[in-house]
N, C-alpha and C. Protein backbone atom coordinates (compact mmCIF):
# COMPACT_ATOMS: atom_id res chain seq x y z
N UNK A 1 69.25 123.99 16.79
CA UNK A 1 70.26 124.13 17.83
C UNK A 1 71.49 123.28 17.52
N UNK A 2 71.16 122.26 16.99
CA UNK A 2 72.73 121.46 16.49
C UNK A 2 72.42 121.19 15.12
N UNK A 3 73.94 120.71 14.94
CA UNK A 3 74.22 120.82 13.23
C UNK A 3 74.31 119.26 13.33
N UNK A 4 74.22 118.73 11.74
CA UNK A 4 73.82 117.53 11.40
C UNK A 4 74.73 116.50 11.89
N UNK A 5 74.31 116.00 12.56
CA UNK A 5 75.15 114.55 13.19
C UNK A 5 75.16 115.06 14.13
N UNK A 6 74.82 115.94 14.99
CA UNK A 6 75.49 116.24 16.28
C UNK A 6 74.62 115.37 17.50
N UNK A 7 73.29 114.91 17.32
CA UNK A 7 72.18 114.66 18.14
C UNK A 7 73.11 112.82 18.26
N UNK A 8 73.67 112.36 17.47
CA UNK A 8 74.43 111.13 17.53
C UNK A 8 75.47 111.47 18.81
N UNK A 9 76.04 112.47 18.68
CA UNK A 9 77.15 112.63 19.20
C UNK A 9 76.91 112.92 20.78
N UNK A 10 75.76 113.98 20.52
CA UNK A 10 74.91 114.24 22.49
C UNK A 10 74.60 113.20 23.10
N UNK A 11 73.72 111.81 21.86
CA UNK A 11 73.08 111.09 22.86
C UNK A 11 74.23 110.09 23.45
N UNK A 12 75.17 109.81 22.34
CA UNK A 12 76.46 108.99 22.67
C UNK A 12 76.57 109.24 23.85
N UNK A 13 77.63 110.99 24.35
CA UNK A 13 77.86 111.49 25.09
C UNK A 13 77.12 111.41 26.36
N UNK A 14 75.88 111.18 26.22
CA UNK A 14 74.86 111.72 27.57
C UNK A 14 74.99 109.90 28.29
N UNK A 15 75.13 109.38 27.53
CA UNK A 15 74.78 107.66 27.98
C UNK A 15 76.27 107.43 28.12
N UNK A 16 77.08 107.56 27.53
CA UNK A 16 78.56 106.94 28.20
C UNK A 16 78.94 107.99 29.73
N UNK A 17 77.67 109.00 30.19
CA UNK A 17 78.09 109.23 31.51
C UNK A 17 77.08 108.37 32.16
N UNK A 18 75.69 108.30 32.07
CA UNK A 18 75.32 107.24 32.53
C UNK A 18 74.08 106.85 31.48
N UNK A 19 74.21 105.82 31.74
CA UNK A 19 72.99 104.48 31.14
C UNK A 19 71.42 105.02 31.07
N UNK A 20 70.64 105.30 30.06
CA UNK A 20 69.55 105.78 29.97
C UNK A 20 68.93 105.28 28.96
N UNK A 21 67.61 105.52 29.26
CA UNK A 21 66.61 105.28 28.25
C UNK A 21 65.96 106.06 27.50
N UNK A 22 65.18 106.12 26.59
CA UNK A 22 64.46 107.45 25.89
C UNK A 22 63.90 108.35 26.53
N UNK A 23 62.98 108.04 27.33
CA UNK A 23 62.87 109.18 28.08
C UNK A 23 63.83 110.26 28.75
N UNK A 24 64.50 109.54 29.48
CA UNK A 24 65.62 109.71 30.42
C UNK A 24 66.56 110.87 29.55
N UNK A 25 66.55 110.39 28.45
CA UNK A 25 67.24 110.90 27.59
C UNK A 25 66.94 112.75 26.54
N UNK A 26 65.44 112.11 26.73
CA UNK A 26 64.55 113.46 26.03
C UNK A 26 64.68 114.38 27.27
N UNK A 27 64.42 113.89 28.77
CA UNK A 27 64.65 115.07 29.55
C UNK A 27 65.79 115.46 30.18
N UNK A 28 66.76 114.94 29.57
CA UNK A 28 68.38 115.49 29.92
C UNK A 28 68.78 116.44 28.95
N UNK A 29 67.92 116.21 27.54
CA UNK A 29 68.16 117.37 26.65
C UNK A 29 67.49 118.30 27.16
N UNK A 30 66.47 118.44 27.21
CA UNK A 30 65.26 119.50 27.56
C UNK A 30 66.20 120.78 28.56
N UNK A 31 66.39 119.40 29.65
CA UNK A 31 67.36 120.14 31.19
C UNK A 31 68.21 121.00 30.73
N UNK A 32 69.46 120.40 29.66
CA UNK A 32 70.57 120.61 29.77
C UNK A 32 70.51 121.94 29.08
N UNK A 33 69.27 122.06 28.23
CA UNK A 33 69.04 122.83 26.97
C UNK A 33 68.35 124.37 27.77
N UNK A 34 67.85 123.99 29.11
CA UNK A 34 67.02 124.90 29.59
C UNK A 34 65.78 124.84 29.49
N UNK A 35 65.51 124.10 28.38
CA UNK A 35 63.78 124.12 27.59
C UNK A 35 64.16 124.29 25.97
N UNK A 36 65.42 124.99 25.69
CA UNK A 36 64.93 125.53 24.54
C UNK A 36 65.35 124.76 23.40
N UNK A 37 65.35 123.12 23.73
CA UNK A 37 65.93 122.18 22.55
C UNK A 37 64.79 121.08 23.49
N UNK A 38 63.78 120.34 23.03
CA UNK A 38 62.87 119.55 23.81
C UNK A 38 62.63 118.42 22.38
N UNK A 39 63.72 117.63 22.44
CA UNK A 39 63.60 116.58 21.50
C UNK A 39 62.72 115.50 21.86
N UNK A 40 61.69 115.29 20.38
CA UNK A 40 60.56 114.30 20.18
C UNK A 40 60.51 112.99 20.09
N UNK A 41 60.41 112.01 20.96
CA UNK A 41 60.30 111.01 20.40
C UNK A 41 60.62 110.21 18.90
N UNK A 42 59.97 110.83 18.01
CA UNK A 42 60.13 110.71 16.91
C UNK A 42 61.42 110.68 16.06
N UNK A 43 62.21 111.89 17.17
CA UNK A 43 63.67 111.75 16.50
C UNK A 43 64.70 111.32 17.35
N UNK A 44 64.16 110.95 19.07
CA UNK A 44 65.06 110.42 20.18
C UNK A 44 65.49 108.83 19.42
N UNK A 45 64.24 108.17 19.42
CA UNK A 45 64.19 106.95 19.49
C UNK A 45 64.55 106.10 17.90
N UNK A 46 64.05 106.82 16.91
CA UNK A 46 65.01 106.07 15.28
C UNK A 46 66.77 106.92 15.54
N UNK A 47 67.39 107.28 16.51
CA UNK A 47 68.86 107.86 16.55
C UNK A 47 69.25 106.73 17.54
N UNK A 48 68.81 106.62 18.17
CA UNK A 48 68.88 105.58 19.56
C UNK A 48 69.01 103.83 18.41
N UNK A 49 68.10 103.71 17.61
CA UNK A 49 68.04 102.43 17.15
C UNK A 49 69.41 102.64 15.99
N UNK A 50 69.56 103.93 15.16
CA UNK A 50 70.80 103.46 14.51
C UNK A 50 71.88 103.73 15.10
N UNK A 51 71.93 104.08 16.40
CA UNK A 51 73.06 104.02 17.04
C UNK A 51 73.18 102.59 17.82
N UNK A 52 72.74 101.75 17.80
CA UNK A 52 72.84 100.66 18.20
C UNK A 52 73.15 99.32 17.29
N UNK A 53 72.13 99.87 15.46
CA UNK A 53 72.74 99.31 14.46
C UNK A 53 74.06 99.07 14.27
N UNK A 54 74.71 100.50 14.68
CA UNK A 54 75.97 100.87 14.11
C UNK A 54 76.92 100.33 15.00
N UNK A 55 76.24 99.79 16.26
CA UNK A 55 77.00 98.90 17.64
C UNK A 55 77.88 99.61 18.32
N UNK A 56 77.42 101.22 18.43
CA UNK A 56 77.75 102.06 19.20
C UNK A 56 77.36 102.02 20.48
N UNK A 57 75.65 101.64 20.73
CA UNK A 57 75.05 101.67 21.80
C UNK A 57 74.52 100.12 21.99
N UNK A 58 74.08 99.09 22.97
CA UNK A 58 73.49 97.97 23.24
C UNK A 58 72.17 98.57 24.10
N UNK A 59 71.41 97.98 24.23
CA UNK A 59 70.39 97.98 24.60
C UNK A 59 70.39 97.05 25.42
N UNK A 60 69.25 96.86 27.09
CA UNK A 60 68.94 96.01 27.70
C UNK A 60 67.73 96.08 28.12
N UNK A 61 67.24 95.17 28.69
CA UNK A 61 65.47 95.62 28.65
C UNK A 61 65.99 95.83 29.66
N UNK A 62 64.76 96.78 30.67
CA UNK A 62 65.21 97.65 32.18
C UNK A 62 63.54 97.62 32.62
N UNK A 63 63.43 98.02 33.84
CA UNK A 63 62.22 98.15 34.19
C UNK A 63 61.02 98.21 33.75
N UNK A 64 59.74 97.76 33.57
CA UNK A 64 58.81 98.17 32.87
C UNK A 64 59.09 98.10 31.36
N UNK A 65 59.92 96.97 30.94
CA UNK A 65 59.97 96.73 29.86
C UNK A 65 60.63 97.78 28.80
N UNK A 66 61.27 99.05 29.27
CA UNK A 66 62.01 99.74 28.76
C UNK A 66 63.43 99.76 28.46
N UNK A 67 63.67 99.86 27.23
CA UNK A 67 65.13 99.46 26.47
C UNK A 67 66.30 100.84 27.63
N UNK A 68 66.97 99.87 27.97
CA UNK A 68 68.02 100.63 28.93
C UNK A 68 69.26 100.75 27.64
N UNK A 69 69.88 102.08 27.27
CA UNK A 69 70.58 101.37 26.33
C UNK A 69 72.26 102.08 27.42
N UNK A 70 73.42 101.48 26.61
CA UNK A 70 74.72 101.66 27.31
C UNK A 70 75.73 101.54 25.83
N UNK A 71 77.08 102.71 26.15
CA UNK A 71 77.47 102.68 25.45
C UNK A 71 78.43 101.22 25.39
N UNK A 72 79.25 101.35 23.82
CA UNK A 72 79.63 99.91 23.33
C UNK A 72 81.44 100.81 23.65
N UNK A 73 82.22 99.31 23.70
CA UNK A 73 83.67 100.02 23.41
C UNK A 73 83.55 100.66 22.00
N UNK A 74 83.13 100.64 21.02
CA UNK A 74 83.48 101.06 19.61
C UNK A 74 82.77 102.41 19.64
N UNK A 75 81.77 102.99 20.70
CA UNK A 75 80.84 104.21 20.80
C UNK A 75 81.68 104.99 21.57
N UNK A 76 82.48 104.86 22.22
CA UNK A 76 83.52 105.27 23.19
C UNK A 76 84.55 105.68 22.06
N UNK A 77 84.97 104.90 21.48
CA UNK A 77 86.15 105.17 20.44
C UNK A 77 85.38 106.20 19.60
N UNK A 78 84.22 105.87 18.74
CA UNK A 78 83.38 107.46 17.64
C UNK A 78 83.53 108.58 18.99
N UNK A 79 83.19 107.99 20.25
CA UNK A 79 82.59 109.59 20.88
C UNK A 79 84.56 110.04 21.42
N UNK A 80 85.29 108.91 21.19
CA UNK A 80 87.02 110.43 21.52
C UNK A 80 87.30 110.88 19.85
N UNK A 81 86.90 109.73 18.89
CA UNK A 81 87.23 110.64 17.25
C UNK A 81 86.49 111.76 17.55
N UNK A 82 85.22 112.42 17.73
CA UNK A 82 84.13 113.20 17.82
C UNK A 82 84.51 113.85 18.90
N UNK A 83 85.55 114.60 19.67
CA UNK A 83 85.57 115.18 21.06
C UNK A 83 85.58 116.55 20.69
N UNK A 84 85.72 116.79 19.64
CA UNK A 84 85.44 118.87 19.16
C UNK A 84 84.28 118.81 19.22
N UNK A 85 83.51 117.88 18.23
CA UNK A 85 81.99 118.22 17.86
C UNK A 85 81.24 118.02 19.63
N UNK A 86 81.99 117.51 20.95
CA UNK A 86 80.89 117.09 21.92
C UNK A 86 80.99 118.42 22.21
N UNK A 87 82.27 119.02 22.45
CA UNK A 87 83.25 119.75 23.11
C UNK A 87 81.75 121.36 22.31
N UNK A 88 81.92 121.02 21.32
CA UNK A 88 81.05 122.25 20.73
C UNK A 88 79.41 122.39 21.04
N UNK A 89 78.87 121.21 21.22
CA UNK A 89 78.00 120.93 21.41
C UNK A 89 77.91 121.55 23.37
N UNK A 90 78.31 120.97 23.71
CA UNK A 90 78.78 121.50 25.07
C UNK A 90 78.79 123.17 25.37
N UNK A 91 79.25 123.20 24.85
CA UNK A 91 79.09 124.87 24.63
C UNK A 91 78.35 125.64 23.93
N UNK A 92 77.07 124.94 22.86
CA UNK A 92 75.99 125.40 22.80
C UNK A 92 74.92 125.50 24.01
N UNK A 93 75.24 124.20 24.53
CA UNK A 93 74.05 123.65 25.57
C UNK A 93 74.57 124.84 27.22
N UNK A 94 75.57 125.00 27.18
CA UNK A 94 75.99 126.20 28.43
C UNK A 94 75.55 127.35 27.46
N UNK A 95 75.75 127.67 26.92
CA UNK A 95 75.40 129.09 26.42
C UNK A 95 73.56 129.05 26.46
N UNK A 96 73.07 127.71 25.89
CA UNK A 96 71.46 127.67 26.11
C UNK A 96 70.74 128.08 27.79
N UNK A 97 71.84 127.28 28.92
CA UNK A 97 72.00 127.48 30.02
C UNK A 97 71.94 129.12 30.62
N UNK A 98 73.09 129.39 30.38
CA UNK A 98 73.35 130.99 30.49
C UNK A 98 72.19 131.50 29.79
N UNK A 99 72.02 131.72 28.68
CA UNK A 99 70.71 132.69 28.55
C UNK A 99 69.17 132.62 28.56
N UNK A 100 69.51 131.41 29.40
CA UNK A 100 67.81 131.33 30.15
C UNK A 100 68.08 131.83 31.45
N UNK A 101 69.37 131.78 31.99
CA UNK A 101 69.30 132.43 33.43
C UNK A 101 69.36 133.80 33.56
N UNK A 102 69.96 134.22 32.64
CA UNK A 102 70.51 135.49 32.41
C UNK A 102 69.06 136.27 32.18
N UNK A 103 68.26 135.33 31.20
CA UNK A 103 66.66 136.49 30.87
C UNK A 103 65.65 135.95 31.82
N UNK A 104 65.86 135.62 32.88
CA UNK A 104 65.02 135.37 34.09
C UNK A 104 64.18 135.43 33.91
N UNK A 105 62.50 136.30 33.84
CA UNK A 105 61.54 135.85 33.68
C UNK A 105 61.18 135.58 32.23
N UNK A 106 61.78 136.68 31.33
CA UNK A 106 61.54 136.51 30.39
C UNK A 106 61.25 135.00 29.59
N UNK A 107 62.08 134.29 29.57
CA UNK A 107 62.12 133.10 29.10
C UNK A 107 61.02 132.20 29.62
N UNK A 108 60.77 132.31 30.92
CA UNK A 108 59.74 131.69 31.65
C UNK A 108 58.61 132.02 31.22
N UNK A 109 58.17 133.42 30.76
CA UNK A 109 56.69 134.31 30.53
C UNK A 109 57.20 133.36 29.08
N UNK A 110 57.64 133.19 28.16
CA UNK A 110 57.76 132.82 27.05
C UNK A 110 57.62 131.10 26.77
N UNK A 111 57.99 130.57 27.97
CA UNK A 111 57.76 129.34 28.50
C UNK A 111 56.61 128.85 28.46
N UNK A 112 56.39 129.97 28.98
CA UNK A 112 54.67 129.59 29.88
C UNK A 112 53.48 130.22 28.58
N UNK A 113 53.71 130.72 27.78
CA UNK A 113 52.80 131.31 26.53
C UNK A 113 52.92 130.23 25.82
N UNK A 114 54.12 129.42 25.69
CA UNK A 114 54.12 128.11 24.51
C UNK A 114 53.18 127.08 24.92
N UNK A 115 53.21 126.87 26.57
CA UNK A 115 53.11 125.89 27.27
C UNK A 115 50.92 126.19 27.05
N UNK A 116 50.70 127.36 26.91
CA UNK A 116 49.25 127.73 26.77
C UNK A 116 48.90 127.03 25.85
N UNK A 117 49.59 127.86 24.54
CA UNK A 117 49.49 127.33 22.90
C UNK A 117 48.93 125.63 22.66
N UNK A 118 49.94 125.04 23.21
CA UNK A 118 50.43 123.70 22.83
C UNK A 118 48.88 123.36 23.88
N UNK A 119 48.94 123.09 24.85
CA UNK A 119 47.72 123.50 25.52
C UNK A 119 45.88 123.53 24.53
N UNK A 120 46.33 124.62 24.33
CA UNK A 120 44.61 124.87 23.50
C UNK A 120 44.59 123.89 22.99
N UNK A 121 46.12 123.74 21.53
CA UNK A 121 45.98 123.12 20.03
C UNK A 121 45.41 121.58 20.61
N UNK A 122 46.14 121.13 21.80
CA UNK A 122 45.80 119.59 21.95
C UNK A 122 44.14 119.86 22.39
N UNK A 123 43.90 120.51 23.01
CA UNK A 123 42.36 120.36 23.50
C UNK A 123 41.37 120.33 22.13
N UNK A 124 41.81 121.48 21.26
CA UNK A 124 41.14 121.49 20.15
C UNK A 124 41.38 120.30 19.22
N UNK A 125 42.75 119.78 19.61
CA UNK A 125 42.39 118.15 18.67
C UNK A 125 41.58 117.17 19.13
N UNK A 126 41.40 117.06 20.71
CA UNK A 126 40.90 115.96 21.25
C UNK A 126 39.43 116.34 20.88
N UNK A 127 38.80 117.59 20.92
CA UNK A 127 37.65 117.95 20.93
C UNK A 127 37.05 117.48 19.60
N UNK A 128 38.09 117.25 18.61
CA UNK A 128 37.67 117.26 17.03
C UNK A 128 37.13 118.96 16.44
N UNK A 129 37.76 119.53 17.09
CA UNK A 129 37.40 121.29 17.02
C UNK A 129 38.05 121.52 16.18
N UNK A 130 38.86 121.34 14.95
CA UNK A 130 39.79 121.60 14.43
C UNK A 130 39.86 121.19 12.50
N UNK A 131 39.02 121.37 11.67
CA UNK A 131 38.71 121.57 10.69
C UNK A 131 39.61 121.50 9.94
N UNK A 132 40.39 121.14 8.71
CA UNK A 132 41.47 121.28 8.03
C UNK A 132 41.73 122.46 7.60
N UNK A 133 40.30 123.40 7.33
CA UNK A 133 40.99 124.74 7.18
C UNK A 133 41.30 125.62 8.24
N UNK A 134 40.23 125.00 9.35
CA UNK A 134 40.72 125.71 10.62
C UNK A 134 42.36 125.76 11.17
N UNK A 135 42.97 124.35 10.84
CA UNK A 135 44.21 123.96 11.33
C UNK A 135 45.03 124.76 10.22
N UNK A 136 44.85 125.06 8.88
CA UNK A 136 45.41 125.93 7.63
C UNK A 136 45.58 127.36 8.51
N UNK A 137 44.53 127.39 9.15
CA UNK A 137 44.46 129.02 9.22
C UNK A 137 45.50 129.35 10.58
N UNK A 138 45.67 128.40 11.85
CA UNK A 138 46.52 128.50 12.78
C UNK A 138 47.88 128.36 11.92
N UNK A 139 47.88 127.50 11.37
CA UNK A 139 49.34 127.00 10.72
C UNK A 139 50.04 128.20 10.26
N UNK A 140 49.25 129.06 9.70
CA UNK A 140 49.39 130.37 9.10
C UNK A 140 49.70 131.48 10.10
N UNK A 141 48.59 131.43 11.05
CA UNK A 141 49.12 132.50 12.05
C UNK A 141 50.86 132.09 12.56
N UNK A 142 50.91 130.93 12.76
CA UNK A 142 51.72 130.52 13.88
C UNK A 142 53.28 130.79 13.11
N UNK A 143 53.32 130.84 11.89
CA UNK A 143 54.61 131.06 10.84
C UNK A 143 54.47 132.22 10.82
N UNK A 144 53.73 133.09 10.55
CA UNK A 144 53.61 134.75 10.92
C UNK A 144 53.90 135.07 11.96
N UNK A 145 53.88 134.40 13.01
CA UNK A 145 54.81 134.66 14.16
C UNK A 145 56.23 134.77 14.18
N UNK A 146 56.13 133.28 13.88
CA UNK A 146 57.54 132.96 13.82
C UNK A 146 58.16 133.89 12.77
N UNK A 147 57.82 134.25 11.85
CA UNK A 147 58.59 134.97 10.83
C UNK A 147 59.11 136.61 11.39
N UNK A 148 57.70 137.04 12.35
CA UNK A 148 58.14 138.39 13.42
C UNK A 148 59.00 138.41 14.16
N UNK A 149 59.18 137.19 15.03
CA UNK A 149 60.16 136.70 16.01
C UNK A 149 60.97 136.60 15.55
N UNK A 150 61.65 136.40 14.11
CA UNK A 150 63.13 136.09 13.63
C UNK A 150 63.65 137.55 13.11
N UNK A 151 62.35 138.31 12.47
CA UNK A 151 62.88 139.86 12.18
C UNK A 151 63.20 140.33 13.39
N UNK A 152 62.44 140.64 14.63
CA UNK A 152 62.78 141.05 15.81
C UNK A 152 64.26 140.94 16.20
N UNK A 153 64.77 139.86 16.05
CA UNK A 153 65.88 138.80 16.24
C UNK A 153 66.72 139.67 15.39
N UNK A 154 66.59 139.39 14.38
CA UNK A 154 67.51 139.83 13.23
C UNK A 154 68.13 141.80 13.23
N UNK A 155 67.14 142.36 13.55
CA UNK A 155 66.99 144.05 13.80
C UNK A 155 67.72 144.18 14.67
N UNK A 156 67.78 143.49 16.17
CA UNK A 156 68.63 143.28 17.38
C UNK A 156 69.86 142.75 17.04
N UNK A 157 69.87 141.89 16.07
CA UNK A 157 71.71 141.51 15.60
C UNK A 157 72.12 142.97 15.39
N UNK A 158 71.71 143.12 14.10
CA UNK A 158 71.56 144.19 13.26
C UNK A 158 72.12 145.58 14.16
N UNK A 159 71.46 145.81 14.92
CA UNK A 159 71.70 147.25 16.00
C UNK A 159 72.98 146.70 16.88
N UNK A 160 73.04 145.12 17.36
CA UNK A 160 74.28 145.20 18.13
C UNK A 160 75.74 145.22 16.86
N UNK A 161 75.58 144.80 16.07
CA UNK A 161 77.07 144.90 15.40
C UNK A 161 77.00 146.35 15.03
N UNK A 162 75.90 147.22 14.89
CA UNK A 162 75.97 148.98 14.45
C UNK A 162 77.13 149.11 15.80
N UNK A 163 76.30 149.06 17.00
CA UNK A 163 76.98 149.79 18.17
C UNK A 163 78.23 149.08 18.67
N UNK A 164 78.84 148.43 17.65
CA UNK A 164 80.03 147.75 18.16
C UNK A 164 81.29 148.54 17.67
């Protein structure tokens, strides 16, 4: 959903309107995104620490021992150099907006099938149900999906620029 550097530029953006923490932060993307950008930990929180390296963002401890972070004057200055890339970003995240409202249930029935998935796979990890070739063999289905879902995708470009 965004192009490289841009997740610097959102989280900048999302905290110089107000002061947040990682969490806070993972579900303002999620929101803003509709669902269909649900950033991980994994990549919230090492962006969060070199944005603070870089003394864009400060950090304060906040409730429950959680890093409150706030932007810096010098994160303010990258995020007006950077005002196309928010400005664009912005208008991915409304357009993400718009076409989750626009496909009304759809997106939701599609919501709610991931929300199954993700579902089983954790039960089958906790269970120890899950075999290395067993997990080979989902891994496999689940890219055969995905690879249908992008032809699908692609056939539908495909037919709208015919009928244009």
């Amino acid at each position: 959903m965004f192009d490289h550097g841009d997740l610097r530029v959102l989280l900048l953006s999302m905290i110089a309107k107000k002061p947040s923490h990682g969490y806070e932060i993972i579900r303002g993307i999620d929101e803003a995104s509709s669902g269909l950008y649900v950033p991980s930990p994994g990549v919230i929180y090492p962006t969060l620490t070199l944005l603070e390296e870089q003394e864009l963002l400060v950090a304060s401890i906040a409730e429950k021992g959680r890093k409150n972070y706030s932007i810096t004057p010098e994160g303010t200055a990258f995020l007006a150099e950077h005002q196309e890339i928010d400005a664009n970003i912005q208008k991915k995240l409304s357009y993400a907006r718009d076409l989750s409202q626009n496909a009304g249930g759809v997106s939701e029935e599609i919501e709610s099938a991931v929300g199954k998935l993700k579902a089983v796979l954790r039960h089958k990890l906790v269970l120890k149900e899950l075999s290395v070739e067993r997990a080979g063999r989902i891994a496999s289905i689940l890219n055969e999906a995905v690879e249908k879902i992008e032809a699908i995708n692609e056939a539908l470009i495909s037919e709208e620029r015919e009928d244009e």
